[in-house]
C-alpha atoms as a PDB file:
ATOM      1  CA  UNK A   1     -19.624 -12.288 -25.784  1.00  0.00           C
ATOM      2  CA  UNK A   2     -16.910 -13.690 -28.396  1.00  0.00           C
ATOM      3  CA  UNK A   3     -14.210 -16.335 -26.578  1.00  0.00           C
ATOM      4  CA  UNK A   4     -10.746 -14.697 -25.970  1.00  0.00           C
ATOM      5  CA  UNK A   5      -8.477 -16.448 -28.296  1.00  0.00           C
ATOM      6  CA  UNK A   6      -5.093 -15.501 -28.032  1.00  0.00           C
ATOM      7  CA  UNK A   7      -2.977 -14.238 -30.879  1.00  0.00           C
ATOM      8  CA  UNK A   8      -6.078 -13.969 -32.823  1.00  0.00           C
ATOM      9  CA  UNK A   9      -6.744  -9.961 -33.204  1.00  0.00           C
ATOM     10  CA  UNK A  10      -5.607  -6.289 -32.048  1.00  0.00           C
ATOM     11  CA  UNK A  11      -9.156  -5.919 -30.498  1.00  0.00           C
ATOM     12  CA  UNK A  12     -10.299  -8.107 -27.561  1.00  0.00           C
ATOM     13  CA  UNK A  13      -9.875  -7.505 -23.873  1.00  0.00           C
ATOM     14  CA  UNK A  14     -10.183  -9.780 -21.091  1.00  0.00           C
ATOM     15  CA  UNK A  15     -10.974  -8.680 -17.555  1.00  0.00           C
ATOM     16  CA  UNK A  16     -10.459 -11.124 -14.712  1.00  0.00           C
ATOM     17  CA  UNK A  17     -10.738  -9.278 -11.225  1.00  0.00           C
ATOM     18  CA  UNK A  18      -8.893  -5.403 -11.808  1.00  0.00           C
ATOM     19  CA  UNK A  19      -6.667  -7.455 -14.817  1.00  0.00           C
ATOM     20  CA  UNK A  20      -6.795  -6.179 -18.003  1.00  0.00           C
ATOM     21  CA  UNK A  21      -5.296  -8.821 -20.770  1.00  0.00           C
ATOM     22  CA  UNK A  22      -5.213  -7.129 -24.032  1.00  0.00           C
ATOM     23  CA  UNK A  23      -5.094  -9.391 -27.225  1.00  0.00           C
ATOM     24  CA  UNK A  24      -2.052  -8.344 -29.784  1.00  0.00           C
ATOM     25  CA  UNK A  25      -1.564 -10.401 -33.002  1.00  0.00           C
ATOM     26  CA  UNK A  26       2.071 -10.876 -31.362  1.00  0.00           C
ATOM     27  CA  UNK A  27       1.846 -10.688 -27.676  1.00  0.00           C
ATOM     28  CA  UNK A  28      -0.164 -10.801 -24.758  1.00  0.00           C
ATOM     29  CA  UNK A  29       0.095  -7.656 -22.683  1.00  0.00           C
ATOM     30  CA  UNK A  30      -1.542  -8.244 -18.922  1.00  0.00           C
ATOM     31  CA  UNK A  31      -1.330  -5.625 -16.441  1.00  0.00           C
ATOM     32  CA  UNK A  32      -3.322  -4.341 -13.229  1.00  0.00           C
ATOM     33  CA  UNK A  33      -4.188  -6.614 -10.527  1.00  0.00           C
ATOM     34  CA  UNK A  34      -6.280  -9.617  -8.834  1.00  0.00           C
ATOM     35  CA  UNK A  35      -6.356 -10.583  -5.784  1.00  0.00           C
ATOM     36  CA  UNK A  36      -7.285 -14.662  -5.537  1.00  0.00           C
ATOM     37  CA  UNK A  37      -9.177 -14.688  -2.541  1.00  0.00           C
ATOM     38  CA  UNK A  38      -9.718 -17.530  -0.214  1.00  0.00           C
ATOM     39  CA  UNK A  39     -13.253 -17.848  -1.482  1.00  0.00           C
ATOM     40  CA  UNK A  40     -15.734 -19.053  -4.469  1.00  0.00           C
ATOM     41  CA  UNK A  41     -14.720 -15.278  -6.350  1.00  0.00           C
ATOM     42  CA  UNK A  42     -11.079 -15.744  -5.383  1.00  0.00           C
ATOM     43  CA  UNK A  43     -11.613 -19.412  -7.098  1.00  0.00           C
ATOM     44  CA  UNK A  44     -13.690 -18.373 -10.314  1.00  0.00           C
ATOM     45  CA  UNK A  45     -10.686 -15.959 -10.854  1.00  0.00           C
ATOM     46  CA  UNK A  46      -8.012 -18.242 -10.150  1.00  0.00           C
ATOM     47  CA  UNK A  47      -9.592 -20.674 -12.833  1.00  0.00           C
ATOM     48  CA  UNK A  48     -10.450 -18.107 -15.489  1.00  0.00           C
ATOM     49  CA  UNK A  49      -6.527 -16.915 -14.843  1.00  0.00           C
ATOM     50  CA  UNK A  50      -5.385 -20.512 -15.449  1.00  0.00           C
ATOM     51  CA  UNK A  51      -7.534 -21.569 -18.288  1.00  0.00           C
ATOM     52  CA  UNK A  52      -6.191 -18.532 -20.333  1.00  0.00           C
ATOM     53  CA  UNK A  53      -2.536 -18.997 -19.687  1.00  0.00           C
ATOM     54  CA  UNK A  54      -3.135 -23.135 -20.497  1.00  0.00           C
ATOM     55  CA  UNK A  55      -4.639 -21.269 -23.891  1.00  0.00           C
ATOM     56  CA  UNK A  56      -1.643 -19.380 -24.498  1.00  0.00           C
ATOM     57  CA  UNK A  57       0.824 -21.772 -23.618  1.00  0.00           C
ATOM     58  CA  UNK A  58      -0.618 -24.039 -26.143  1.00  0.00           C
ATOM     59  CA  UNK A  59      -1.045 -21.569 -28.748  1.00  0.00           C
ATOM     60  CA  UNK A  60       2.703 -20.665 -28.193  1.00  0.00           C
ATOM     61  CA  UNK A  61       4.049 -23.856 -28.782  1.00  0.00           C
ATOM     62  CA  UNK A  62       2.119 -25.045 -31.981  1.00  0.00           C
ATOM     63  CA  UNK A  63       4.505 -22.251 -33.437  1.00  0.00           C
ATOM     64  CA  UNK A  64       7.800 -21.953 -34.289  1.00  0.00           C
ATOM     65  CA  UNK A  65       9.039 -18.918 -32.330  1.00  0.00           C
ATOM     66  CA  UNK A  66      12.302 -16.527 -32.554  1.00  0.00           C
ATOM     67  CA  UNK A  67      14.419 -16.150 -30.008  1.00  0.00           C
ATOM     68  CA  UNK A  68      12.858 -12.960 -29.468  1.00  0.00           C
ATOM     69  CA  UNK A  69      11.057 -10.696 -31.068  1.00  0.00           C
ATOM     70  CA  UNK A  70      12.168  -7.643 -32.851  1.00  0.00           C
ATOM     71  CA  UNK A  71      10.982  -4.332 -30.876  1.00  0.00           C
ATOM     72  CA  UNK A  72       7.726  -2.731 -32.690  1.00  0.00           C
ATOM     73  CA  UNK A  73       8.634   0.183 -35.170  1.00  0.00           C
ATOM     74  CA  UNK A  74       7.873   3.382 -33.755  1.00  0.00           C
ATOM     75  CA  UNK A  75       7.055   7.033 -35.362  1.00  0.00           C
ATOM     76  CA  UNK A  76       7.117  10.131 -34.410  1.00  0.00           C
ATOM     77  CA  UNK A  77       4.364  12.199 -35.321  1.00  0.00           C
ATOM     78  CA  UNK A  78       3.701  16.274 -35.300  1.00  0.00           C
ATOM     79  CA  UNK A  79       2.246  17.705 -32.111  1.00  0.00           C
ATOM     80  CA  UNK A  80      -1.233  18.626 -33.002  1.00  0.00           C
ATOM     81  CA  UNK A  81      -1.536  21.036 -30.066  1.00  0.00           C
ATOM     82  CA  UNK A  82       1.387  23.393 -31.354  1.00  0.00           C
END
């Protein structure tokens, strides 16, 4: 299995626990949920959780960054069920 690296494409996901961090070429969308259990899973989780945000921290600020960014361009497309 290829390393997670943030930023990097529109195609890897990361699960850690019931998380699913999906890799965007500008942002890092995270949702579902872990529980960090008092225990060696709870602890494996809790380190794979902070080793990825330590890689996208650092990844963040080697850039300049806007403000914010700009919301993504949307279409609208023909209903191909009517």
């Amino acid at each position: 299995m290829s390393k997670f690296v943030p930023y990097a494409n529109e195609a890897d996901v990361l699960n850690i626990g019931r998380l699913s961090i999906e890799n965007r070429l500008d942002r890092i969308t995270i949702s579902g949920d872990v529980d960090l259990t008092a225990d060696q899973a709870g602890l494996a989780d809790a380190r794979a959780l902070h080793a990825l945000l330590g890689e996208v921290v650092a990844r963040l600020e080697a850039q300049k960054l806007p403000a914010r960014l700009p919301p993504p361009a949307t279409q609208t497309v023909a209903n191909p069920f009517d």
